[in-house]
Every structure is written in structure tokens, then in C-alpha cells.
N, C-alpha and C. Protein backbone atom coordinates (compact mmCIF):
# COMPACT_ATOMS: atom_id res chain seq x y z
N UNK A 1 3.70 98.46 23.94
CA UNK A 1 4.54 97.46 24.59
C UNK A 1 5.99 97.65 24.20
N UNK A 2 6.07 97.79 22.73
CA UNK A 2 7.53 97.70 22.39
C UNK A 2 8.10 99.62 23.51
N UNK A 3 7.10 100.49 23.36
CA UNK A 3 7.76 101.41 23.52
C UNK A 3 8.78 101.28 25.44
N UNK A 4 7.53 100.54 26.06
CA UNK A 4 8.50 100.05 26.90
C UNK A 4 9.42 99.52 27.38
N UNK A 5 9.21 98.75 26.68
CA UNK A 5 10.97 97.38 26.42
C UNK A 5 11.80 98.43 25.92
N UNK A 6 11.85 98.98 25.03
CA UNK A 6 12.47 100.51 24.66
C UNK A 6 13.09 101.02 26.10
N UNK A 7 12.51 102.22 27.10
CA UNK A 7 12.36 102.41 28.15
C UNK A 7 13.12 101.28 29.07
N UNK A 8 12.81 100.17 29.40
CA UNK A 8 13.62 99.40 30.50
C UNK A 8 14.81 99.12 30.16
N UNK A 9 15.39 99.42 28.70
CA UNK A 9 16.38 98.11 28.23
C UNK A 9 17.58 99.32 27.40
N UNK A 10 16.64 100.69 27.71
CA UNK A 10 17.78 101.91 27.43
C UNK A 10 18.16 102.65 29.03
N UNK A 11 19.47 102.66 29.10
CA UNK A 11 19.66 103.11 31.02
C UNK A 11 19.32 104.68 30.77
N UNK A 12 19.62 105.17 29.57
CA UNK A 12 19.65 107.02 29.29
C UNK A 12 17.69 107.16 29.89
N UNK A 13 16.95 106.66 28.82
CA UNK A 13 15.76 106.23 28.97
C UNK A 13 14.86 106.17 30.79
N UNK A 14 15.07 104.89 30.97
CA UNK A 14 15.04 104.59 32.08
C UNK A 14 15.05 105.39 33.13
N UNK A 15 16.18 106.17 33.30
CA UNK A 15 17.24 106.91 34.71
C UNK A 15 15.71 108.49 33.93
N UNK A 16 15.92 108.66 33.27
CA UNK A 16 14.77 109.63 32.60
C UNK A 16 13.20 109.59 33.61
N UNK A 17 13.15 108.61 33.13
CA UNK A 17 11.36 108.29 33.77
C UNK A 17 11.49 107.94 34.98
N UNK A 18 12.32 107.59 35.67
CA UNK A 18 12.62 107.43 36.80
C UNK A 18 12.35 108.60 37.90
N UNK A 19 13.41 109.86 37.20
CA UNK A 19 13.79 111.08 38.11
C UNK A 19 12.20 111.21 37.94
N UNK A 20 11.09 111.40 37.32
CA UNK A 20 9.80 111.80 37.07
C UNK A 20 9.00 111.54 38.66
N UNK A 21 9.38 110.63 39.30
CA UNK A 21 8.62 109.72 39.97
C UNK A 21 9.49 109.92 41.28
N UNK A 22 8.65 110.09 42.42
CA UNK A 22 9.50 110.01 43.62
C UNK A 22 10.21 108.85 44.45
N UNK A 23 10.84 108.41 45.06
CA UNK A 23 11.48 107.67 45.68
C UNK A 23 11.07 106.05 45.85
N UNK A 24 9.93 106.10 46.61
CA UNK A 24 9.35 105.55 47.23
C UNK A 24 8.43 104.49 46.38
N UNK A 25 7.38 105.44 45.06
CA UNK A 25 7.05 105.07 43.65
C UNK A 25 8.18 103.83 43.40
N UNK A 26 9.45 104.32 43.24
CA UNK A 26 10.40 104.08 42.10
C UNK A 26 10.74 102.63 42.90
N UNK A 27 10.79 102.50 43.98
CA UNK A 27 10.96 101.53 45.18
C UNK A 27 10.31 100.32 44.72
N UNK A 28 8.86 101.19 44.75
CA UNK A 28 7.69 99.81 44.73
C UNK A 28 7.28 99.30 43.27
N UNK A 29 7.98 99.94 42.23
CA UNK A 29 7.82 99.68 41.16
C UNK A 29 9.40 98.32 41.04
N UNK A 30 10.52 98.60 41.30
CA UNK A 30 11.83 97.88 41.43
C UNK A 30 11.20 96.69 42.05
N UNK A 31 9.81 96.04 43.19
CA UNK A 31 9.79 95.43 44.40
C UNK A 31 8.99 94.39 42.88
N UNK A 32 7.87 95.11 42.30
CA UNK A 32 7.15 94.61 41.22
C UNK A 32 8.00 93.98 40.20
N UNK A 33 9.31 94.59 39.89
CA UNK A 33 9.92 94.40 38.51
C UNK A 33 10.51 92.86 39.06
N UNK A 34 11.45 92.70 40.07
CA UNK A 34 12.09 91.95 40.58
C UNK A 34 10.98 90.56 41.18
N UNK A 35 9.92 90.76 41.34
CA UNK A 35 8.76 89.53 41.71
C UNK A 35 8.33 88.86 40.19
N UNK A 36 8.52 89.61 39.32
CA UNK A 36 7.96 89.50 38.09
C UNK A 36 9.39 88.87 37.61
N UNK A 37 10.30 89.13 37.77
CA UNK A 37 11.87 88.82 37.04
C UNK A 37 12.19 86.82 37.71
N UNK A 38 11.65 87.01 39.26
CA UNK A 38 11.85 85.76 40.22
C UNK A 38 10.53 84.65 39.48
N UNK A 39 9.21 85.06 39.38
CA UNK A 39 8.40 84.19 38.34
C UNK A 39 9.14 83.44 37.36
N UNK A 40 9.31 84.41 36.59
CA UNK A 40 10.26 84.36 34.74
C UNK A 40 11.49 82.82 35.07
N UNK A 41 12.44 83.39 36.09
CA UNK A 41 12.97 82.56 36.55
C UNK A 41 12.73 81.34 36.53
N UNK A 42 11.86 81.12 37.97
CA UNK A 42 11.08 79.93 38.65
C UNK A 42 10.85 79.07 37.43
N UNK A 43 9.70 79.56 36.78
CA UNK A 43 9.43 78.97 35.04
C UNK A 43 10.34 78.08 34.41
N UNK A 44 11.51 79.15 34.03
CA UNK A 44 12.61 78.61 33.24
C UNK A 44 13.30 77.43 33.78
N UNK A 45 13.17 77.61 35.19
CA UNK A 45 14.03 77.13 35.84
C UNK A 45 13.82 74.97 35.60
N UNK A 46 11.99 75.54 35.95
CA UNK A 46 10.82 74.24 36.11
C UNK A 46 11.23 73.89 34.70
N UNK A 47 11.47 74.26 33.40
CA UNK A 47 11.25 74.28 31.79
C UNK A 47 12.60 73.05 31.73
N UNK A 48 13.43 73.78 32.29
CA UNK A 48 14.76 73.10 32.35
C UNK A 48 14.64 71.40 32.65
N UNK A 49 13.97 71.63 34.30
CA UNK A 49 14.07 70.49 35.12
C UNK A 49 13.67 69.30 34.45
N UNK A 50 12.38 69.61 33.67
CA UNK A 50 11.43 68.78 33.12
C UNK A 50 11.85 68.31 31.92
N UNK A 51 12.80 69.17 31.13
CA UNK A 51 13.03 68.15 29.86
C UNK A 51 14.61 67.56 30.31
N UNK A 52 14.90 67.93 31.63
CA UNK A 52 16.56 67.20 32.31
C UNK A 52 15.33 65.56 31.99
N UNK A 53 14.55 65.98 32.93
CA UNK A 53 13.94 65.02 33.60
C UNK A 53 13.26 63.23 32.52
N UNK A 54 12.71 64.20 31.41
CA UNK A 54 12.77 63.74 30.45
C UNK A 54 13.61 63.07 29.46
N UNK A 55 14.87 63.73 29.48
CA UNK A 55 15.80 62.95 28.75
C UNK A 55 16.73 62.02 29.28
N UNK A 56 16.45 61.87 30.91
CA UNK A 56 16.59 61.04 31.95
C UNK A 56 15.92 59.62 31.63
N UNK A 57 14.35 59.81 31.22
CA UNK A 57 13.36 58.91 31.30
C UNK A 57 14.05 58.20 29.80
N UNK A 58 14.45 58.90 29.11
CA UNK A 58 14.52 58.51 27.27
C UNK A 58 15.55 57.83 27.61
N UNK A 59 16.58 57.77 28.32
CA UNK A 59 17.81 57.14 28.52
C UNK A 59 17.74 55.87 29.14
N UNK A 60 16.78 55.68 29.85
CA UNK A 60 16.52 55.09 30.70
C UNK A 60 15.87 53.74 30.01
N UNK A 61 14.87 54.34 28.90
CA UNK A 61 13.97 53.08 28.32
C UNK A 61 15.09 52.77 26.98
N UNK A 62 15.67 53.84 26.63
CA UNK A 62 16.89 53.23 25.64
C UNK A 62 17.92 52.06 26.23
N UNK A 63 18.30 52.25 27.49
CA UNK A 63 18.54 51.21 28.24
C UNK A 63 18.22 50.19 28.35
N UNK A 64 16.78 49.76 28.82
CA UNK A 64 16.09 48.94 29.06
C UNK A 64 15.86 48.01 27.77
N UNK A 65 15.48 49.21 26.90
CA UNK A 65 15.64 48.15 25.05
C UNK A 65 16.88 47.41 24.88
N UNK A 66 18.36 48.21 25.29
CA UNK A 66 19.29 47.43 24.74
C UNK A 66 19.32 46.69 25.21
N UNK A 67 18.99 46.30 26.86
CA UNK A 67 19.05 45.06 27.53
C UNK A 67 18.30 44.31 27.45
N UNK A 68 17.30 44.57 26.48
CA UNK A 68 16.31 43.33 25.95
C UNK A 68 16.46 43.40 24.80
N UNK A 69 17.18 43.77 23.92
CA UNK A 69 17.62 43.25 22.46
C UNK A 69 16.78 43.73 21.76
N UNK A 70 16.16 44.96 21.84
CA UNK A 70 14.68 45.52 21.22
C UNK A 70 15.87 46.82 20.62
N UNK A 71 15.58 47.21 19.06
CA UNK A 71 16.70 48.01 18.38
C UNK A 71 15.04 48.87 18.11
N UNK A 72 15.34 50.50 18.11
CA UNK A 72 14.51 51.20 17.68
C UNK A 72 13.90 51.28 16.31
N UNK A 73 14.77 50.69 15.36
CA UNK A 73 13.58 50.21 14.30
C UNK A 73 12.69 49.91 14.32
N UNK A 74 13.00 48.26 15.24
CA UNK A 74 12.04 47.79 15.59
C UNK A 74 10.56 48.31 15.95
N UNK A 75 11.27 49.26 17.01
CA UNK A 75 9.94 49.92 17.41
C UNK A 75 8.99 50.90 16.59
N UNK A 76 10.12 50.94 15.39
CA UNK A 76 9.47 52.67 14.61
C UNK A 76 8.84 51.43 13.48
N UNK A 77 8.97 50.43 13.10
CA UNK A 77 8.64 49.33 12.07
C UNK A 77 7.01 48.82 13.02
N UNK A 78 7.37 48.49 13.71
CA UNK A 78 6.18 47.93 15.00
C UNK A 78 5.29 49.16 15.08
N UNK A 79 5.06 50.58 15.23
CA UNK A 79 4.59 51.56 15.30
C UNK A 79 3.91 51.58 14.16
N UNK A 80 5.04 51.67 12.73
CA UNK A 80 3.77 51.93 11.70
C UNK A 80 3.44 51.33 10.98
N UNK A 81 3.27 50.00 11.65
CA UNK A 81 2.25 48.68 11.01
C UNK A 81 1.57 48.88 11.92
N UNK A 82 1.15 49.07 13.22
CA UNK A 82 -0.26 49.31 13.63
C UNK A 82 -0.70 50.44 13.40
N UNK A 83 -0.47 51.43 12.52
CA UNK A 83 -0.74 52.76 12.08
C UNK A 83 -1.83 52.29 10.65
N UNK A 84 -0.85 51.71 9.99
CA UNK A 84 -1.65 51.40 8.76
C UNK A 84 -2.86 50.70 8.49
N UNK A 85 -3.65 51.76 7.89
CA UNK A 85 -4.98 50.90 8.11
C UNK A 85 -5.47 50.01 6.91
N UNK A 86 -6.26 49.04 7.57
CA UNK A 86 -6.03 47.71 6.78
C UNK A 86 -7.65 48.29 5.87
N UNK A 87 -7.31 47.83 4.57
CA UNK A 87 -8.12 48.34 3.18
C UNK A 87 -9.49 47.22 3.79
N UNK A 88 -10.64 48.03 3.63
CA UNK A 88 -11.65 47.30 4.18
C UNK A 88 -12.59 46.47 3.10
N UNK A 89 -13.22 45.02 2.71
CA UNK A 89 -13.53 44.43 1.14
C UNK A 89 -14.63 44.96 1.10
N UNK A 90 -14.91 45.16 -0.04
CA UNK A 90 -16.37 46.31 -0.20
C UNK A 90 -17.09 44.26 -0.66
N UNK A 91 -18.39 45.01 0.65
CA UNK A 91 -19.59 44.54 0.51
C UNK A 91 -20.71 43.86 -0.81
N UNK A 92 -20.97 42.98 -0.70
CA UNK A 92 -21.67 42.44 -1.62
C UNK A 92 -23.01 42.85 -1.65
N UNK A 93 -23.63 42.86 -3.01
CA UNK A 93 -24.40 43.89 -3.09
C UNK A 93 -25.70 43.79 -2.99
N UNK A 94 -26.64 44.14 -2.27
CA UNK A 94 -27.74 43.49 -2.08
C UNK A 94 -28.79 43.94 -2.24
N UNK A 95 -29.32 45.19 -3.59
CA UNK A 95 -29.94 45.65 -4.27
C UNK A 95 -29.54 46.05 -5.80
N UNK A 96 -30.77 45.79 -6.35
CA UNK A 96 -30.72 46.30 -7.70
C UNK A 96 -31.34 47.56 -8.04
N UNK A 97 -30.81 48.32 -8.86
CA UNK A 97 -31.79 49.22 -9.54
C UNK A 97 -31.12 49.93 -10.66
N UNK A 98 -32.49 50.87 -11.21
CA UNK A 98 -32.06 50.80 -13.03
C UNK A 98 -32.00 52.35 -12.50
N UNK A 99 -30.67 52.82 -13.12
CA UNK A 99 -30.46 54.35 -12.37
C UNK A 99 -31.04 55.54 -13.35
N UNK A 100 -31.02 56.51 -13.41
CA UNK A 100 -31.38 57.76 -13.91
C UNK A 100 -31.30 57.57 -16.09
N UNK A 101 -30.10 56.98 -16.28
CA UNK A 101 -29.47 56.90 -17.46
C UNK A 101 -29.76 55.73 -17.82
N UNK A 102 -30.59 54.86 -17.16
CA UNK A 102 -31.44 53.44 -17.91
C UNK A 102 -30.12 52.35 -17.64
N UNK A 103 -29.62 52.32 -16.59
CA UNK A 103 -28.34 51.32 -16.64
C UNK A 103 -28.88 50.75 -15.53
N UNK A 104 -28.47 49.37 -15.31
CA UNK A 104 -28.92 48.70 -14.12
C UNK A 104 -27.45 48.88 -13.57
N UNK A 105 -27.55 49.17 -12.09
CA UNK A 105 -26.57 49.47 -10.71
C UNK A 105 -27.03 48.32 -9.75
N UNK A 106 -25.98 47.90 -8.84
CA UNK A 106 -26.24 47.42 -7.41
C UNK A 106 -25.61 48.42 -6.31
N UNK A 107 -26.30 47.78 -4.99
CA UNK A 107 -26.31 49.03 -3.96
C UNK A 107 -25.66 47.64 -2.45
N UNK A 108 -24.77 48.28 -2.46
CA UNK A 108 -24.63 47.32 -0.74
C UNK A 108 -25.84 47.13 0.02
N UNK A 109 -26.44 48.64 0.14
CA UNK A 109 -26.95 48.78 1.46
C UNK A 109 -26.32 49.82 2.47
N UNK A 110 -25.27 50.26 2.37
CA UNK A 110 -24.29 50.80 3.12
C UNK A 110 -24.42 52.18 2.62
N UNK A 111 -23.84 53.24 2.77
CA UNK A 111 -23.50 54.57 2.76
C UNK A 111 -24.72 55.35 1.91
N UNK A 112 -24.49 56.60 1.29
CA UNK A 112 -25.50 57.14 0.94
C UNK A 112 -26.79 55.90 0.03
N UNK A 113 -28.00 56.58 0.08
CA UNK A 113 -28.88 55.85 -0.65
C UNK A 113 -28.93 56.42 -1.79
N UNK A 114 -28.70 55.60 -3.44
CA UNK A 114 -28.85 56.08 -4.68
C UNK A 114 -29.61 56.92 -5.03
N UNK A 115 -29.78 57.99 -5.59
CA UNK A 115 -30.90 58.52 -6.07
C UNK A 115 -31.92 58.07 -6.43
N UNK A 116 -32.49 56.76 -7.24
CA UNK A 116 -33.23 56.39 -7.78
C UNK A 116 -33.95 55.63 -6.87
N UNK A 117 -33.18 55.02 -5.82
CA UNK A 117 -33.75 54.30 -4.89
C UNK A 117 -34.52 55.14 -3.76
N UNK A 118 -33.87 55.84 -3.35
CA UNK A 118 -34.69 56.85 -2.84
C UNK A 118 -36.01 57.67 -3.20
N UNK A 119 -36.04 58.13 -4.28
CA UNK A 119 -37.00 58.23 -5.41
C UNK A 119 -38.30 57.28 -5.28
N UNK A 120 -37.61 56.47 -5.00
CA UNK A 120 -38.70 54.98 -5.36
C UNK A 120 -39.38 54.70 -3.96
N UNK A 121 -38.42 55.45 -2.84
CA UNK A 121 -38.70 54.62 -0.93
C UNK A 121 -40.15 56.02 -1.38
N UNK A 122 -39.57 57.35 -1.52
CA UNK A 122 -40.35 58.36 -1.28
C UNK A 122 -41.64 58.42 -1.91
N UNK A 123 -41.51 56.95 -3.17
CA UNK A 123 -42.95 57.15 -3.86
C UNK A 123 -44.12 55.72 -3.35
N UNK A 124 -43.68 55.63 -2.43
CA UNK A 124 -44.11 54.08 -1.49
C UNK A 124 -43.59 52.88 -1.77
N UNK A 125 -42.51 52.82 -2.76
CA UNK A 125 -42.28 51.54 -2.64
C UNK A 125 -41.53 50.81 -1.44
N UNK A 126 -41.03 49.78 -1.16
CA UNK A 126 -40.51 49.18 -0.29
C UNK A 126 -38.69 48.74 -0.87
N UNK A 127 -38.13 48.67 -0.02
CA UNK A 127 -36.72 48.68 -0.12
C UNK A 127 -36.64 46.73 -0.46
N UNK A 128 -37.33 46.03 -0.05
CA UNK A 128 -37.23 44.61 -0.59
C UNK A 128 -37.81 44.69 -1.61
N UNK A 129 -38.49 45.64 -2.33
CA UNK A 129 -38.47 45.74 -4.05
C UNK A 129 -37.23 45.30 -4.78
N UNK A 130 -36.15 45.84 -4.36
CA UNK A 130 -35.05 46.13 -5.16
C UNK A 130 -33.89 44.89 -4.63
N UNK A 131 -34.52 43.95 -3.68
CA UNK A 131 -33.29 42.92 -3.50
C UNK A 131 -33.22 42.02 -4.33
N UNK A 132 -32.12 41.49 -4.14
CA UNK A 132 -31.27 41.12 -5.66
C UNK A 132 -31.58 39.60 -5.02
């Protein structure tokens, strides 16, 4: 790839590989380069429009705030208080059991099941064994 960009972007180069190739070749290769150059364009062109277009829209609601007395703090203060997530109260506990190391533990009920309790489901006991 690079050796080409090399090639298009040296004229010594270029005018070189050119004479190689007859007329007509060299024609329909220029017809390719130039459809490919009008794309590139078009693109840039759309790239442009869209962030015109955009900073149109930003102006627009900056507007609209000042004429309602709304200051962008506000909004960046308002943003990350509904961002922050609220600390959730851990659950009251509604099993007992005496764990591996002879200590008595309680268990919500909630997230993984203790080792010991498990231990105990797998050896038939029942899980209202262990309510507190």
C-alpha cells in the first residue's frame, strides 16, 4: 500500500508507470482515480454538514436554556445525581448457621449460598432448618 501512495504522490514516479501502459489503460485508470477522489469528497463534504448541523442544534438548546434560566451546571449537577447510585440496606438475616470454623453466621437468603448450608441442603436437610 505504502509503496503506492509512494507512486501517486511522486510525479518522477508516476509519469514512470504511466509511459508503461497505453493510452486508453491510463484514461480509464484517471476515470477510476477521479470517481474514487469525488466519493472521498462527497464524505467529507456530508462529515462537515453534520457537525455544522450539530453545532447548530447545541446553539440552539443553549438558547433555549438561557431563555429559561436553566445554567449548564445545573444540568451537569442534575445529570450526576441521577448517575449516582443509591447504596442499597443489606437485608436482614433470615438464617442461621454454625460455619466450617465452629462460629455461628447469618445468611439473608440472597446471593451465593454458604458453604455449610449447602452442605447441609445436599445432605437432606431442609432450608427452614436454619431459620432464625
Amino acid at each position: 500500500m505504502s509503496n503506492l501512495v509512494n507512486v501517486l504522490t511522486n510525479l518522477r514516479s508516476l509519469r514512470a508507470a504511466i509511459n508503461t501502459i497505453d493510452l486508453a489503460k491510463a484514461e480509464q485508470i484517471l476515470e477510476k482515480l477521479q470517481l474514487i477522489i469525488d466519493e472521498k469528497r462527497k464524505a467529507a463534504e456530508a462529515q462537515v454538514a453534520e457537525i455544522k448541523a450539530r453545532q447548530e442544534l447545541i446553539k440552539k438548546y443553549q438558547a433555549e436554556l438561557k431563555e429559561k434560566g436553566i445554567s449548564l451546571s445545573e444540568l451537569i449537577d442534575n445529570h450526576v445525581e441521577n448517575k449516582v447510585k443509591k447504596q442499597r440496606t443489606s437485608l436482614p438475616a433470615k438464617y442461621q448457621y454454625i460455619d466450617d470454623n465452629g462460629e455461628q453466621r447469618t445468611w439473608s437468603g440472597q446471593g451465593r449460598t454458604p458453604k455449610a448450608i449447602k452442605n447441609a441442603l445436599d445432605a437432606g436437610k431442609s432450608l427452614d432448618d436454619f431459620k432464625i
